[in-house]
Protein backbone atom coordinates (compact mmCIF):
# COMPACT_ATOMS: atom_id res chain seq x y z
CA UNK A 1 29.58 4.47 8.89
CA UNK A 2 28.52 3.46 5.50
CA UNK A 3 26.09 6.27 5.00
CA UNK A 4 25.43 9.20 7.05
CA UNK A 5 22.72 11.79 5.52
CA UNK A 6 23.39 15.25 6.86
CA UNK A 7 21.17 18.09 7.89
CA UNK A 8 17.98 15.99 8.06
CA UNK A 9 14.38 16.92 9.29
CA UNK A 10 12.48 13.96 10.99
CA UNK A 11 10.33 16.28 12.97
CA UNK A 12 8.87 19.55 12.84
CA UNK A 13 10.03 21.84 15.31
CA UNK A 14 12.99 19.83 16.50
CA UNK A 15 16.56 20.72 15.28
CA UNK A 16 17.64 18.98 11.85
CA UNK A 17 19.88 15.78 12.47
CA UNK A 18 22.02 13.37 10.93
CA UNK A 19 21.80 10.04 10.39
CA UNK A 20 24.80 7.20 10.58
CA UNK A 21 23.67 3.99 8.30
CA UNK A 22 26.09 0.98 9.30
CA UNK A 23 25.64 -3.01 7.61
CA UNK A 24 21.94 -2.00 6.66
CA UNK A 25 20.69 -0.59 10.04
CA UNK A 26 19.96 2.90 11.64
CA UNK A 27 23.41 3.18 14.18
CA UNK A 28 22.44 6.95 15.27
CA UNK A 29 20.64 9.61 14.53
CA UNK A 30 22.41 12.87 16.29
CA UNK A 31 22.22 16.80 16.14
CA UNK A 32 26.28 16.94 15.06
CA UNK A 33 27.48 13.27 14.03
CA UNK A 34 30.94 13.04 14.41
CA UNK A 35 31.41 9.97 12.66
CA UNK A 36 31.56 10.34 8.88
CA UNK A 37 30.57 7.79 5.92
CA UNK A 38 31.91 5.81 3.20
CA UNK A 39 29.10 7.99 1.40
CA UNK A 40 27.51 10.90 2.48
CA UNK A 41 24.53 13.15 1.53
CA UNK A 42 23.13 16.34 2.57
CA UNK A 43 19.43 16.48 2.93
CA UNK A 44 20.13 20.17 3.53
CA UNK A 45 17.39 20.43 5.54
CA UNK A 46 14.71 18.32 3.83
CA UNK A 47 12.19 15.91 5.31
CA UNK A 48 13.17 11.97 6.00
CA UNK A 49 10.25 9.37 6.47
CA UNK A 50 10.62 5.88 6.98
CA UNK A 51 9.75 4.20 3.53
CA UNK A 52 6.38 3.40 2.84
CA UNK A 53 4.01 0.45 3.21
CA UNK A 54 1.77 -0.85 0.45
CA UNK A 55 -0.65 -3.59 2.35
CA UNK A 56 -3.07 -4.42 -0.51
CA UNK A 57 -2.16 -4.23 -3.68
CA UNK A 58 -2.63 -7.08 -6.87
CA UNK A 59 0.32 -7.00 -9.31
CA UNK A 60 -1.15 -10.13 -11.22
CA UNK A 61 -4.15 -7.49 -12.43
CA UNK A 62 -2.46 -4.22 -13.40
CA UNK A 63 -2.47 -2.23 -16.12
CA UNK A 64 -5.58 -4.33 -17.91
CA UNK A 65 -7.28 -1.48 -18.34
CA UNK A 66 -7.34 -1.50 -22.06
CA UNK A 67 -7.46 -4.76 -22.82
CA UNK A 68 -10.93 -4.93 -22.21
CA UNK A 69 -12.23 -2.14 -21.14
CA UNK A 70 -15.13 -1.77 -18.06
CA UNK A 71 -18.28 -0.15 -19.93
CA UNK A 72 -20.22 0.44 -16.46
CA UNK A 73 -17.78 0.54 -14.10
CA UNK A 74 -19.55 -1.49 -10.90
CA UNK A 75 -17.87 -4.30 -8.64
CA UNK A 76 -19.79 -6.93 -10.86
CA UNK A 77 -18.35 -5.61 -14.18
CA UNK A 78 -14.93 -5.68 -12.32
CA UNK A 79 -14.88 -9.26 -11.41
CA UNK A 80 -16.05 -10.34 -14.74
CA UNK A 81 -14.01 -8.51 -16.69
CA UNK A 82 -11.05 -9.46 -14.54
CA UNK A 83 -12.46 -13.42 -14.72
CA UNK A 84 -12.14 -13.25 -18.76
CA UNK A 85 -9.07 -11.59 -18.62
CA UNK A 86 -7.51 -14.08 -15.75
CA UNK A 87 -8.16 -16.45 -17.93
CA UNK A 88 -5.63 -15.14 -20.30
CA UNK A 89 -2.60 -14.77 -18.16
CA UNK A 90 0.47 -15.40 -19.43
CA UNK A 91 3.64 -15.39 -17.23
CA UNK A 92 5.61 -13.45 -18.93
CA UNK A 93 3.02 -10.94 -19.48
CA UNK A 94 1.92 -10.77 -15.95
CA UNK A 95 5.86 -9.94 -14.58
CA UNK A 96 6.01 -7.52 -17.53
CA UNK A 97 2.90 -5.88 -15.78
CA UNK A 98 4.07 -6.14 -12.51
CA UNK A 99 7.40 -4.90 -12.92
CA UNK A 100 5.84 -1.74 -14.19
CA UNK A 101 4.15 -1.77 -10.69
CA UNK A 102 6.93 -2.90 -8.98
CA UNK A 103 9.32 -0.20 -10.30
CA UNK A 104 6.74 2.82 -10.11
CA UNK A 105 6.68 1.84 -5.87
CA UNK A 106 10.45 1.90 -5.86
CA UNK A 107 10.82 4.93 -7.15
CA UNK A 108 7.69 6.43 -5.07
CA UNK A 109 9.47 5.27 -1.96
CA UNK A 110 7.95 2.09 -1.26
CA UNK A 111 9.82 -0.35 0.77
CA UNK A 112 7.18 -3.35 1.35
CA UNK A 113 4.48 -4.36 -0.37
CA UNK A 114 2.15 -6.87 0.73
CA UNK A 115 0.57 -8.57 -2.69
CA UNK A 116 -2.24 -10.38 -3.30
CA UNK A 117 -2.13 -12.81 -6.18
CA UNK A 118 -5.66 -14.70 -7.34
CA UNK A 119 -5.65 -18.81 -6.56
CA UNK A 120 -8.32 -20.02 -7.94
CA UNK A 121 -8.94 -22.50 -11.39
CA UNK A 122 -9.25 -19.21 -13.68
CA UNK A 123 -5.72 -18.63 -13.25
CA UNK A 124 -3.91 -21.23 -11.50
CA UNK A 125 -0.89 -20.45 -9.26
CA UNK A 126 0.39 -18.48 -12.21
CA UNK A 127 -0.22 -15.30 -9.92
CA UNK A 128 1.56 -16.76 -6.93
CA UNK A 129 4.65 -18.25 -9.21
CA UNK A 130 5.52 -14.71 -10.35
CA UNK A 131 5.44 -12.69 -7.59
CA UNK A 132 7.84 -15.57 -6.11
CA UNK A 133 10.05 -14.67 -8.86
CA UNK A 134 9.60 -11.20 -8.16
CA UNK A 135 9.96 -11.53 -4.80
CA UNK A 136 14.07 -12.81 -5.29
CA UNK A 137 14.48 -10.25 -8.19
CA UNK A 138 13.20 -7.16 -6.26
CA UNK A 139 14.83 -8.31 -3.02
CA UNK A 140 17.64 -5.92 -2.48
CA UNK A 141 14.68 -2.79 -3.44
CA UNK A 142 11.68 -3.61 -1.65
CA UNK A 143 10.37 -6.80 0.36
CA UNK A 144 7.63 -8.49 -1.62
CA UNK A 145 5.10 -11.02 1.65
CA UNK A 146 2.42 -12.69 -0.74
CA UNK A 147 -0.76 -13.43 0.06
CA UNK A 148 -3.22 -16.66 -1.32
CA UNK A 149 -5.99 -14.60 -2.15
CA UNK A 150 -9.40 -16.59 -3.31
CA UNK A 151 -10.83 -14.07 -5.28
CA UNK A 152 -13.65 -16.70 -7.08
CA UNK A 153 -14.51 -17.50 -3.30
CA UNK A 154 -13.66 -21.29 -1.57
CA UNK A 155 -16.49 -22.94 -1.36
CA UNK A 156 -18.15 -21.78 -4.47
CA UNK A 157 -15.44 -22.84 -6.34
CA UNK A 158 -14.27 -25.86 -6.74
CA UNK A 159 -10.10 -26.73 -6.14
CA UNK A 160 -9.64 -23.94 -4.71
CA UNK A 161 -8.87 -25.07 -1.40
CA UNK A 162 -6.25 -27.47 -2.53
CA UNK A 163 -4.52 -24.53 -4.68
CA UNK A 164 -4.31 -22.26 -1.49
CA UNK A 165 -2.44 -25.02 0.24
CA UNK A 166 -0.22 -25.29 -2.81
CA UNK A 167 0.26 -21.80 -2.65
CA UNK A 168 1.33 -21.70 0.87
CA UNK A 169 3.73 -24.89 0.26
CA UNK A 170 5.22 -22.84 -2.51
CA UNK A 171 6.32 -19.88 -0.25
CA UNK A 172 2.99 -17.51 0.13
CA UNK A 173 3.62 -15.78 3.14
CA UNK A 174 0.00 -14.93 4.28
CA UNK A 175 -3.35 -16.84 3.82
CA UNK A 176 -5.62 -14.56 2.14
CA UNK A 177 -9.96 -14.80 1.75
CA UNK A 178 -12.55 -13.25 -0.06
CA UNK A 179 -15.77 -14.21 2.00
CA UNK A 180 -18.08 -12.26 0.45
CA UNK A 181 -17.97 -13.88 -2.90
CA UNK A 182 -19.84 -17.33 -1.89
CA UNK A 183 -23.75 -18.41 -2.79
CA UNK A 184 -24.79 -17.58 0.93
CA UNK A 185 -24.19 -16.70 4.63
CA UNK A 186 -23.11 -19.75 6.00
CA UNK A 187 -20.75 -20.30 3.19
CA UNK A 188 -19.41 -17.30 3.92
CA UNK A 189 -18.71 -18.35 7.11
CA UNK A 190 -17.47 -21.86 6.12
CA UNK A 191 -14.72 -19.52 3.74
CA UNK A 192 -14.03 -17.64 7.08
CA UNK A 193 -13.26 -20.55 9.08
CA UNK A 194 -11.25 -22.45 6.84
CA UNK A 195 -8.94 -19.52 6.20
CA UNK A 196 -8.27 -19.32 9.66
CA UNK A 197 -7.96 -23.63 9.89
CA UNK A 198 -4.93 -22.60 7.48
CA UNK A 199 -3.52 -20.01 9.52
CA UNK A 200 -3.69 -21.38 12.11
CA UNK A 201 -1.88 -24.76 11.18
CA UNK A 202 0.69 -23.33 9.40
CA UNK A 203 1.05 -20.21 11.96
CA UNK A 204 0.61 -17.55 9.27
CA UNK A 205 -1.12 -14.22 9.29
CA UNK A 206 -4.57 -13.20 7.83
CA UNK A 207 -5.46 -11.09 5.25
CA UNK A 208 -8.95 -11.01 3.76
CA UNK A 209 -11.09 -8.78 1.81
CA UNK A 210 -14.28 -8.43 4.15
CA UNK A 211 -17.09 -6.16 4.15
CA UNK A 212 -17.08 -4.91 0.02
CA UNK A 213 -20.78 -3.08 0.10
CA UNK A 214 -22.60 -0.13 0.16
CA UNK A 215 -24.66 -1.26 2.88
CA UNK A 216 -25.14 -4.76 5.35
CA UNK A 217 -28.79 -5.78 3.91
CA UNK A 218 -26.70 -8.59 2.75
CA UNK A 219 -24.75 -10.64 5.32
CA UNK A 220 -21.95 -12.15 2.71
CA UNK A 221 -21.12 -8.06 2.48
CA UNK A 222 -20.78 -7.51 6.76
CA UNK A 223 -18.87 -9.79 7.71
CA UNK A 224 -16.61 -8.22 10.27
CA UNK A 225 -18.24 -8.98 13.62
CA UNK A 226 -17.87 -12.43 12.47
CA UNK A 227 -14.20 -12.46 11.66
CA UNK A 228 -13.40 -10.02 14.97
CA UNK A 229 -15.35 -13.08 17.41
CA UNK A 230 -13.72 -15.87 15.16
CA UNK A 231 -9.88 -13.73 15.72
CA UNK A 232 -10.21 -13.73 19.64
CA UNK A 233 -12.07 -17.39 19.85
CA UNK A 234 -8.61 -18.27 18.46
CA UNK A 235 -6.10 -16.16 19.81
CA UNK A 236 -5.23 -14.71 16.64
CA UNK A 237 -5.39 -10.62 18.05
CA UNK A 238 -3.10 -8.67 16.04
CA UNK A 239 -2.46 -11.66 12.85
CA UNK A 240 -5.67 -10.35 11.39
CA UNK A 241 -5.53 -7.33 8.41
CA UNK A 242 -9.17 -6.81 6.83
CA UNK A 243 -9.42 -4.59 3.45
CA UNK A 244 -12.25 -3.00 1.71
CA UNK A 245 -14.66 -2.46 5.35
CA UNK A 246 -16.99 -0.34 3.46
CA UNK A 247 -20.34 -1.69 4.18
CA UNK A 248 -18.80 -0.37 7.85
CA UNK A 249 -19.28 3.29 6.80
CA UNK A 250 -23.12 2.87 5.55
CA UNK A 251 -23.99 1.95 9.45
CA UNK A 252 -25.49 4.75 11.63
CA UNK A 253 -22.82 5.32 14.71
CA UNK A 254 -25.20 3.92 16.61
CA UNK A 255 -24.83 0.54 15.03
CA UNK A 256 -21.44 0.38 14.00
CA UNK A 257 -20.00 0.81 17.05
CA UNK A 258 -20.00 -2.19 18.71
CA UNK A 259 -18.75 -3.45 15.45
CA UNK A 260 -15.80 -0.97 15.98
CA UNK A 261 -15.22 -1.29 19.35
CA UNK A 262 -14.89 -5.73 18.39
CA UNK A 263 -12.32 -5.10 15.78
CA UNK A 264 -10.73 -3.12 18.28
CA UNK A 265 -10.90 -5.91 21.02
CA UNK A 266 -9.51 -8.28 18.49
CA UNK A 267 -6.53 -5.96 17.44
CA UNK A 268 -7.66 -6.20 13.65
CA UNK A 269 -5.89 -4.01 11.42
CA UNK A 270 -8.20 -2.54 8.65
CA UNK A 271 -6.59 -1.57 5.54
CA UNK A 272 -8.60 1.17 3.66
CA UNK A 273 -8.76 1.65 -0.54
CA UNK A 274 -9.97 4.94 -0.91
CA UNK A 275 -9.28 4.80 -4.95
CA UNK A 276 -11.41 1.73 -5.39
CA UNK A 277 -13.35 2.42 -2.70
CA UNK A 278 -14.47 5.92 -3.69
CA UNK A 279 -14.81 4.31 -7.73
CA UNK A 280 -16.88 1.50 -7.14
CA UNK A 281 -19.15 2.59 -4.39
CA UNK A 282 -22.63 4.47 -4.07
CA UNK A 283 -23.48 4.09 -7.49
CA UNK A 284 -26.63 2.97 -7.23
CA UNK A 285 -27.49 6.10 -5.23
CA UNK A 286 -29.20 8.31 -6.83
CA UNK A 287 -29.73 11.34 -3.71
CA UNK A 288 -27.26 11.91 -1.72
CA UNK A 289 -24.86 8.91 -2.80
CA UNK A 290 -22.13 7.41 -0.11
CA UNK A 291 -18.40 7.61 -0.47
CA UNK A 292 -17.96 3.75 -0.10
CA UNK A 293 -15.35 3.87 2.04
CA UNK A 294 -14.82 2.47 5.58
CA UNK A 295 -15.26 4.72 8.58
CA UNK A 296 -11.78 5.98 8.67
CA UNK A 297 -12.63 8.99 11.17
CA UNK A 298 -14.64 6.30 14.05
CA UNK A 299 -12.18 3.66 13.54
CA UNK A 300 -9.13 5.71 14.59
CA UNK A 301 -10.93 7.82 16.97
CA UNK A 302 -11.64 4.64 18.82
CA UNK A 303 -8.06 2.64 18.76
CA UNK A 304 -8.29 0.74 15.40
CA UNK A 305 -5.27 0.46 13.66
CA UNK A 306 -5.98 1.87 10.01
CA UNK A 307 -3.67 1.49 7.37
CA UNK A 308 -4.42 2.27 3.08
CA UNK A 309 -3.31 1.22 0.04
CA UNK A 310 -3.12 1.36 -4.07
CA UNK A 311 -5.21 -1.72 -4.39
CA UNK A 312 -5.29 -1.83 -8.22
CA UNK A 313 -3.30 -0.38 -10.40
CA UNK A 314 -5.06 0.66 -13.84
CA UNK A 315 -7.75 -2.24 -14.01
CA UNK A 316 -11.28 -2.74 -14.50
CA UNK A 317 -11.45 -2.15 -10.22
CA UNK A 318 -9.37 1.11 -10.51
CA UNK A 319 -8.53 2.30 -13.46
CA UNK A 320 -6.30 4.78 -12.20
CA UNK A 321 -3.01 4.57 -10.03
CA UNK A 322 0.57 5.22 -10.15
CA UNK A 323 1.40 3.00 -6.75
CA UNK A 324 2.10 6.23 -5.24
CA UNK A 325 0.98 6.06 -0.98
CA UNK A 326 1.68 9.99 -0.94
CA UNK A 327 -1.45 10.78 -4.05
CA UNK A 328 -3.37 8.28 -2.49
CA UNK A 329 -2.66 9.51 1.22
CA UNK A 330 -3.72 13.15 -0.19
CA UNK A 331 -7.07 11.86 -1.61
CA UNK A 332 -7.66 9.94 1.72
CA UNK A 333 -7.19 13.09 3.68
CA UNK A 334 -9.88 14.88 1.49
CA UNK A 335 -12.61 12.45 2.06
CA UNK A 336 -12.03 12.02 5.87
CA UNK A 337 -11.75 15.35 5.93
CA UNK A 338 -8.40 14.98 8.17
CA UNK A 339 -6.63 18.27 7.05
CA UNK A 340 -5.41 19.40 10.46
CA UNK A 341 -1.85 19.33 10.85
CA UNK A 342 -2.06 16.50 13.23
CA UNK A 343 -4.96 14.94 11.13
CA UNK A 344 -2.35 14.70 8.39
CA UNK A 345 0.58 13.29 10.60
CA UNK A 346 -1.67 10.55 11.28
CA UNK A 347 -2.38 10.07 7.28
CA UNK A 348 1.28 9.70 6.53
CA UNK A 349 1.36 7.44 9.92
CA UNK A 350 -1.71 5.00 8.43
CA UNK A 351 1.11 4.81 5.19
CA UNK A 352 4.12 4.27 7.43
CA UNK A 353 3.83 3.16 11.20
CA UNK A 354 0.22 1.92 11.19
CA UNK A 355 0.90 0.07 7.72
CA UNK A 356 4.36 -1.77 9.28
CA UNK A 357 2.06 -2.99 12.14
CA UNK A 358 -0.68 -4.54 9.62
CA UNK A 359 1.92 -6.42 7.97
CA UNK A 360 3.56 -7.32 10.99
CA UNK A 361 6.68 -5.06 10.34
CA UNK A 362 6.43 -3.06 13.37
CA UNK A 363 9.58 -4.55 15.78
CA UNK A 364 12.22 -3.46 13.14
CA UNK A 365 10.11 -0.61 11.56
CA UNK A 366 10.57 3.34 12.01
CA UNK A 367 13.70 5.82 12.06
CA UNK A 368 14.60 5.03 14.96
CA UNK A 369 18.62 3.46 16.25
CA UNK A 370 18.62 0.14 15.57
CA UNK A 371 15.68 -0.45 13.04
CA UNK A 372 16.34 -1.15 9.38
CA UNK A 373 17.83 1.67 7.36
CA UNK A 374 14.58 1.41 4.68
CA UNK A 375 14.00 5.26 4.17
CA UNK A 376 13.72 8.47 2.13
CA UNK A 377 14.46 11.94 1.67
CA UNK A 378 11.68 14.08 -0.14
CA UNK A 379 12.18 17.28 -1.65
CA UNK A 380 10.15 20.03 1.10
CA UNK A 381 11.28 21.06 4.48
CA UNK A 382 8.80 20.55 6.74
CA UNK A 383 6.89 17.16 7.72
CA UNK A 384 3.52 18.23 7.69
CA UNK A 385 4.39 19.46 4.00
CA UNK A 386 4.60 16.11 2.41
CA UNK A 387 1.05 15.69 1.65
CA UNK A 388 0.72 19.05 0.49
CA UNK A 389 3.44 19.23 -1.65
CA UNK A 390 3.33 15.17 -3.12
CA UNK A 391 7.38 15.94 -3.31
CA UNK A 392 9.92 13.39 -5.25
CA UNK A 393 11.51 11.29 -3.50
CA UNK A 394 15.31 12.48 -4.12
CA UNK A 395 17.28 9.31 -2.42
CA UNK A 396 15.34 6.23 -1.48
CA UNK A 397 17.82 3.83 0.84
CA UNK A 398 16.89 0.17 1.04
CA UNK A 399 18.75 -1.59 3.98
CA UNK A 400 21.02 1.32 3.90
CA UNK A 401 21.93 1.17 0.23
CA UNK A 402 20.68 3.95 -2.20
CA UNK A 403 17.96 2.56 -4.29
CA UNK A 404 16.87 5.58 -6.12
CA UNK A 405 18.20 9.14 -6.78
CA UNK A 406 15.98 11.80 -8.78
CA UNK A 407 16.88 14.62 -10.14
CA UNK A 408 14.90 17.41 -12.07
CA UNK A 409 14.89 21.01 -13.46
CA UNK A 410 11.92 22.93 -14.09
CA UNK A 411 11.82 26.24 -14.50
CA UNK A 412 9.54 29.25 -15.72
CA UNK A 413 10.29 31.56 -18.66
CA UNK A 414 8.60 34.74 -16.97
CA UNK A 415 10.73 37.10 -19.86
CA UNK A 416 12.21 35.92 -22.76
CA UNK A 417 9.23 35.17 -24.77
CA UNK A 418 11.16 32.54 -26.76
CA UNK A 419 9.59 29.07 -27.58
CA UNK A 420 11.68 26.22 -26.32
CA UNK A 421 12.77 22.45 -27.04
CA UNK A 422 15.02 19.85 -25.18
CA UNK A 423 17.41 19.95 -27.32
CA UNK A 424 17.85 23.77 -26.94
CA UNK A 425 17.42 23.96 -23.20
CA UNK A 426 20.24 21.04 -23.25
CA UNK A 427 22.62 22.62 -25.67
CA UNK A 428 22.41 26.17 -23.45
CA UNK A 429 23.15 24.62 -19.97
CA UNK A 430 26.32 22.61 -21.58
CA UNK A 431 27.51 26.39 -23.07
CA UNK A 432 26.75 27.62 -19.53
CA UNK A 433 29.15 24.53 -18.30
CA UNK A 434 32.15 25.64 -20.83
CA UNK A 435 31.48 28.81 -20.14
CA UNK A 436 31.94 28.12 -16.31
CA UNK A 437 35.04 26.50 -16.40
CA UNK A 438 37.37 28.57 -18.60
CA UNK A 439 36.57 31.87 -15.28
């Protein structure tokens, strides 16, 4: 074996295991492995997951937030802001930004990311040429799909069309849409249909930001029946990830049912952003103001597959983030009030399983014989710990090669009352190492 990780929990109340890594895949996970490795670690009892999923997140936008900073904080102020700032991008600046993304997700455990770069005349491809870059120069840490994402909408905007397709000829992997930012209904539905026209001919997936309200007064904001009819009209069940959905959780159950039980029908996957979501929404309430966020609870309850994600990183959107799925898994499980231990399996599931299945992941996904070795060991014991504790991530294994290690010390000073530095905690554990080695 190349690797084999020792003493391993993968499941709560089932004996700890060990795993055998061989050429990048999972070859066996067994009670007593009698094969050893090349290298070899003991989990000594700490928890495995398979690595985690980031579906929607923009590394072309991060860490704006002081450049010009959002004075009201709304949706409106966000796409301005971002649409002055866009307008700016340099490339160099941008992978500088995303790097600092990129490299925060490695070391948090993340083994795909799913990105969304703008196309549109603001910025150009510049978006889409550097996360092609980063794509090759992350490869051996994380997979990078890319999506052709039209924030300034299609049809609104003119040459936008054109730059998707040379977005897709570049190398994007997925075509992307923003339907809710054109001048009316049916161009909302002209943006729908033409996203899928692309898919279709070039047999890519879907990925669109759909349904970004508080409510479905306005059509452009609801369009999710729409998309779920257009997916089965053309076969495309199961190609189809929507993000946002929140205009979904103002509905009465009543009403957004049949909604639910149609995105269901057509297999879409809806991809939840509870730290945009829960930041931009209901602020115009002033009694009893939403959440903003999609019916997490009703969507799962009635087969939807539900994934979440970072979204934005430090930006006029969300100007908080550390591209972290375990904080933002722990904040999702507070609002949907899923703090059951089951309820909480299936929150780590919606960043793991459910996630690998909205980017199409699913066949060689999991810790399982056979699937890719893309995994990590955190620092608790038990499963149903991991969003309680938000542990580090000691070894993070990327086709079965080490990615990441982490180590730390912290400690309390319950006695000796003394004040202390770096420098002094540093030059008292080397003594304690001399000290060791002359007994």
């Amino acid at each position: 074996m190349d690797i084999v990780i020792r003493n391993v929990r993968i499941e709560d109340g089932k004996p700890l295991v060990d795993i055998g890594i061989k050429d990048g895949k999972i070859a066996a996970i067994e009670e007593r492995l009698d094969k050893t490795g090349d290298q070899e670690i003991d989990a000594d009892g700490r928890v495995a997951l398979p690595g985690f999923i980031e579906p929607h997140l923009h590394l072309d936008k991060a860490f704006l937030h002081r450049r010009l900073p959002a004075r009201f904080g709304t949706l409106d102020e966000a796409i301005r802001v971002t649409g002055i700032l866009k307008a700016k991008q340099e490339r160099e600046d941008v992978l500088a930004r995303s790097r600092q993304v990129l490299d925060m997700a490695v070391r948090n455990g993340t083994s795909v990311i799913r990105a969304h770069p703008d196309v549109d005349p603001i910025q150009g491809l510049i978006g889409v040429e550097t996360a092609l870059q980063l794509k090759d120069e992350y490869r051996d840490l994380l997979d990078l799909q890319i999506v052709a994402f039209p924030q300034e909408g299609i049809l609104k905007t003119s040459g936008v069309l054109d730059l998707m397709k040379q977005a897709l000829a570049m190398g994007a992997d997925v075509v992307g849409g923003c339907p809710y930012n054109e001048l009316s209904w049916t161009d909302t539905c002209a943006h729908i249909d033409q996203v899928f026209e692309l898919a279709l001919k070039q047999d890519l997936d879907i990925d669109m930001h759909a349904d970004f309200a508080d409510d479905t007064q306005d059509q452009r904001f609801a369009a999710a029946e729409y998309i779920a009819r257009k997916t089965i009209a053309t076969g495309y069940q199961g190609r189809v990830a929507l993000g946002h959905m929140t205009s979904l959780g103002a509905r009465i159950p009543e009403e957004a049912k049949p909604v639910i039980d149609l995105l269901r029908e057509a297999d879409i996957h809806v991809v939840t952003l509870p730290a945009t979501d829960l930041y931009l929404g209901g602020r115009k309430d002033e009694a009893k103001p939403r959440r903003g966020l999609t019916p997490v609870r009703a969507l799962h309850m009635a087969g939807v597959n539900v994934a979440y994600s970072s979204n934005n990183i430090r930006n006029a959107f969300t100007p908080f983030g550390k591209a972290d799925p375990l904080q933002i898994g722990n904040l999702l499980a507070h609002i949907v009030q899923f703090g059951t231990p089951d309820h909480q399996l299936e929150i780590l599931k919606m960043s793991t399983a459910n996630a690998a299945r909205a980017v199409g992941l699913a066949d060689r996904y999991g810790l399982a014989v056979s699937k890719q070795a893309d995994l990590m060991i955190l620092d608790t014991h038990a499963v149903a710990d991991a969003l309680l504790d938000l542990p580090p991530r000691l070894w993070v294994l990327k086709r079965g090669r080490i990615t990441v290690v982490t180590t730390y010390e912290s400690k309390i000073c319950r006695e000796c009352g003394h004040a202390h530095t770096a420098a002094h905690d540093h030059a008292e554990q080397n003594q304690k190492k001399k000290s060791a080695a002359t007994h």
